[in-house]
N, C-alpha and C. Protein backbone atom coordinates (compact mmCIF):
# COMPACT_ATOMS: atom_id res chain seq x y z
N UNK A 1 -21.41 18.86 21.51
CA UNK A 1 -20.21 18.67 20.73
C UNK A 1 -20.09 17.18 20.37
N UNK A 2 -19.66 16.80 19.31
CA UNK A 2 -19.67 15.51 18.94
C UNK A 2 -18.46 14.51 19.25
N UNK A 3 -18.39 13.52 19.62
CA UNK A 3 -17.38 13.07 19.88
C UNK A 3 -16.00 13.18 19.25
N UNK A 4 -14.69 12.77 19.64
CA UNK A 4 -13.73 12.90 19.03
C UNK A 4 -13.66 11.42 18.44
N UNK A 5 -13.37 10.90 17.09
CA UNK A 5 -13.41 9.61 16.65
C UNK A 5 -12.09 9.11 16.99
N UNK A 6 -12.13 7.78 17.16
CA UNK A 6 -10.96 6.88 17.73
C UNK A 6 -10.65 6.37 16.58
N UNK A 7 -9.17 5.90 15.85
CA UNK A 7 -8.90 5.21 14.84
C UNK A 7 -9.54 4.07 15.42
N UNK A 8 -9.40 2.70 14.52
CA UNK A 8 -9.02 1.53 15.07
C UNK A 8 -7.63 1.44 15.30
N UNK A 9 -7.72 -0.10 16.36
CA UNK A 9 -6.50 -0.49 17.04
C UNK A 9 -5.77 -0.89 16.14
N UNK A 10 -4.65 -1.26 16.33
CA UNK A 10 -3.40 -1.80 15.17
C UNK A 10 -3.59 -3.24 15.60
N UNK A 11 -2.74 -4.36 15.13
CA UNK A 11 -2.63 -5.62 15.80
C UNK A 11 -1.34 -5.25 16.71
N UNK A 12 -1.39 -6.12 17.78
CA UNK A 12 -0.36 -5.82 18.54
C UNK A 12 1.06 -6.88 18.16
N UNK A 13 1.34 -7.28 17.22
CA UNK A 13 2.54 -7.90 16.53
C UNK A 13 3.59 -6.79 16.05
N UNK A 14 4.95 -6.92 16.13
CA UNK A 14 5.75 -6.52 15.70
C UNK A 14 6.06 -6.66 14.03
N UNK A 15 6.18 -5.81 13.45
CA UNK A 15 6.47 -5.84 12.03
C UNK A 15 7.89 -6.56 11.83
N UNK A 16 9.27 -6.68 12.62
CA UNK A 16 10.17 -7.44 12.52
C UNK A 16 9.77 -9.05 12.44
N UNK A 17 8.73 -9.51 12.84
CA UNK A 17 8.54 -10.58 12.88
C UNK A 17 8.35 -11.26 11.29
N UNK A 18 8.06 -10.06 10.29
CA UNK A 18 7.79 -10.32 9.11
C UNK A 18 9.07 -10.90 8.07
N UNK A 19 10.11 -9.89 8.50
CA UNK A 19 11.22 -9.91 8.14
C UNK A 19 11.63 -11.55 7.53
N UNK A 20 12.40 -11.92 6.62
CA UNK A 20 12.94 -13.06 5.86
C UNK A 20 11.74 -14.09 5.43
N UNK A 21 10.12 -13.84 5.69
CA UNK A 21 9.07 -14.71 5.33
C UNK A 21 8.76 -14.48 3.83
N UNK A 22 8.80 -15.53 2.80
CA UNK A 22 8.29 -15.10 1.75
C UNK A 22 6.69 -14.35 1.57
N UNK A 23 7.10 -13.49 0.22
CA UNK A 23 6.26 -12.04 0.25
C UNK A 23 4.50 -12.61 0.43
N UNK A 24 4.49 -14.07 -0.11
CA UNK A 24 2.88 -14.65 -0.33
C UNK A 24 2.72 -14.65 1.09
N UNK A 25 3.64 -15.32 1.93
CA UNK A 25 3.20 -16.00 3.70
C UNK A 25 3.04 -14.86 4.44
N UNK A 26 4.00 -13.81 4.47
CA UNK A 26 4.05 -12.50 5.45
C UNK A 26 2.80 -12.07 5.11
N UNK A 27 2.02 -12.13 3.95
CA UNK A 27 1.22 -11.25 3.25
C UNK A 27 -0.05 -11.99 3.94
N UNK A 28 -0.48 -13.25 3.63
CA UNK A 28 -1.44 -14.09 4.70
C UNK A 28 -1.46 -13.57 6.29
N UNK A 29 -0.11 -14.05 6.67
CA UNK A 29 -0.26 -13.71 8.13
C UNK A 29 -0.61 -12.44 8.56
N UNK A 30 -0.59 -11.56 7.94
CA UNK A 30 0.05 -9.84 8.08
C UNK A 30 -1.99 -9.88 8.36
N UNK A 31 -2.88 -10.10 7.54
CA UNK A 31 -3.97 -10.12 7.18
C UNK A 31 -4.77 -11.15 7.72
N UNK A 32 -3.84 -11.87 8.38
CA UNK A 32 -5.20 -13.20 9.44
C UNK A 32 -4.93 -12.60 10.68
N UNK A 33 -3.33 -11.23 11.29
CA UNK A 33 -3.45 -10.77 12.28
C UNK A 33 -4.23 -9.44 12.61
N UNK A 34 -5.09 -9.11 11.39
CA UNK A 34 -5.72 -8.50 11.45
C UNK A 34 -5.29 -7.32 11.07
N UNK A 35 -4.45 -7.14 10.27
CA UNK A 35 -3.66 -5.64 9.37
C UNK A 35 -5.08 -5.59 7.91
N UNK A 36 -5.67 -4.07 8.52
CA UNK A 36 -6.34 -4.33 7.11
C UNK A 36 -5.81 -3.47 5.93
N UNK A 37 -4.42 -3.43 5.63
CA UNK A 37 -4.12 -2.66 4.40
C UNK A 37 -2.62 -3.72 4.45
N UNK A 38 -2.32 -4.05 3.24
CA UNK A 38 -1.33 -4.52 3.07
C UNK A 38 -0.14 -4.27 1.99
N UNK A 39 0.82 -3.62 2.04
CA UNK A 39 1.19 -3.66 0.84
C UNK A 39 3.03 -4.25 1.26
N UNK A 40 2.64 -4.37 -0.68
CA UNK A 40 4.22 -5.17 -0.78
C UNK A 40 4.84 -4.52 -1.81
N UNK A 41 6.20 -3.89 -1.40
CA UNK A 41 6.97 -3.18 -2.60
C UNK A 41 8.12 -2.99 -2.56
N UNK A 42 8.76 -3.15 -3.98
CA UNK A 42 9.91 -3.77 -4.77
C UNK A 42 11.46 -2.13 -3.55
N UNK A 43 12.34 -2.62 -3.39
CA UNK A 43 13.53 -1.80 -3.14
C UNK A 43 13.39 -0.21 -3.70
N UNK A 44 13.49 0.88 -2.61
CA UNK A 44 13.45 1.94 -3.57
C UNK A 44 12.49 2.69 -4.26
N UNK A 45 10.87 1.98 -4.04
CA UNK A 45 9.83 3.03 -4.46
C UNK A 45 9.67 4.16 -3.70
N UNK A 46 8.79 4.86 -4.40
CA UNK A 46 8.89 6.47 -3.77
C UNK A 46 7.56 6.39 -3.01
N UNK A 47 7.45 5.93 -1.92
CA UNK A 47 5.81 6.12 -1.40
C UNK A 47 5.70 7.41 -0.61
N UNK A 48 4.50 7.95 0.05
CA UNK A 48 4.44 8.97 0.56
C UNK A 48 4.48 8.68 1.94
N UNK A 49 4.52 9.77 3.43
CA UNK A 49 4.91 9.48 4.16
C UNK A 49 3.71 9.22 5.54
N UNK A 50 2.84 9.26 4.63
CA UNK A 50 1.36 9.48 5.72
C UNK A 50 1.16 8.40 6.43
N UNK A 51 0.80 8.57 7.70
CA UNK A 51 0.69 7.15 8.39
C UNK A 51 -0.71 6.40 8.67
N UNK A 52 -0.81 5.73 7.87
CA UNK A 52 -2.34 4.94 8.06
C UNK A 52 -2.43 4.05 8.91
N UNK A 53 -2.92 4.36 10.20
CA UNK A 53 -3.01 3.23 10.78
C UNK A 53 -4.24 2.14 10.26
N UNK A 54 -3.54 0.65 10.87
CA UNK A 54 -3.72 -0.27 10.61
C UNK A 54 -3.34 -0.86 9.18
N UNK A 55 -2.27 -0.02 8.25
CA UNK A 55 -1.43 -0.41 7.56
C UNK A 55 -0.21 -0.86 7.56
N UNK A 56 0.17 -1.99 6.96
CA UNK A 56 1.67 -2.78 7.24
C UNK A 56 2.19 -2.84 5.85
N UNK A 57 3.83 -2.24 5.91
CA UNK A 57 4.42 -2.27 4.40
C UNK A 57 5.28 -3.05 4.93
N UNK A 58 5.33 -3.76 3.69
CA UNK A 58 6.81 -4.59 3.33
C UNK A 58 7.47 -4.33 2.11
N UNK A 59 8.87 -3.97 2.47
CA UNK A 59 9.74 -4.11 1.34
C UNK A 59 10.63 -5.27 0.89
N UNK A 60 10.53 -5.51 -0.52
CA UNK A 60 10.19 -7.41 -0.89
C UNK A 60 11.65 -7.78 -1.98
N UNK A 61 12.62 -8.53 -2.11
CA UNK A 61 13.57 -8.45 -2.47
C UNK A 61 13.60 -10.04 -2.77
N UNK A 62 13.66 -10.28 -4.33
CA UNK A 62 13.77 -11.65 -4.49
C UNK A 62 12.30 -12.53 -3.44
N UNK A 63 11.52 -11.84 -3.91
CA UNK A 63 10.46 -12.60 -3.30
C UNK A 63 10.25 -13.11 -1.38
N UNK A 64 11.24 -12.29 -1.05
CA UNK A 64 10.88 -11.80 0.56
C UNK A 64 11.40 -10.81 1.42
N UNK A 65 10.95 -10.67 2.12
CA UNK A 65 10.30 -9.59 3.08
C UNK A 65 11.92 -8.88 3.64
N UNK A 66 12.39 -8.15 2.93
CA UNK A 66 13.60 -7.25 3.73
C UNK A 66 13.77 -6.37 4.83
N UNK A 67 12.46 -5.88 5.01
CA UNK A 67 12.10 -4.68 5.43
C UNK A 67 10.57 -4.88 5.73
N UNK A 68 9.77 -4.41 6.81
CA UNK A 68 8.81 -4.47 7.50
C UNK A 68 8.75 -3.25 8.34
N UNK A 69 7.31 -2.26 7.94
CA UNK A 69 7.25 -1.14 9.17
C UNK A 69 5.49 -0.80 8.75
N UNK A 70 5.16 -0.07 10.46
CA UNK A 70 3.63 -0.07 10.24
C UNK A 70 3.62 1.10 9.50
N UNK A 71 2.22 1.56 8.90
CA UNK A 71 1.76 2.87 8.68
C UNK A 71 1.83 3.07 7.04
């Protein structure tokens, strides 16, 4: 039987930490802590609800970070 595959790990940082950093800096750091999917989006888009790990969203308001959650 073949193994069961392991995701990769997440970074172990809190996504609140992102919160009030402009959208360029959160977006650096988010990606030097080793998040390899990044996205940034405007109040109110319709995204879907699937959880990717090792993905970090931010929701971006006047050019920073309102909102921060993994997946």
């Amino acid at each position: 039987m073949a193994p069961i595959p392991r995701p990769p790990a997440e970074p172990q940082d809190s996504p609140d930490t992102y919160v009030g950093l402009a959208r360029e800096a959160a977006e650096r750091l988010a990606r030097e802590r080793g998040w390899s999917t990044v996205r940034s989006l405007p109040p109110g888009t319709v995204i879907t609800m699937e959880y990717r790990v090792g993905r970090l969203n931010f929701e971006v308001r006047d050019g920073r970070v309102t909102r921060a959650w993994k997946g």
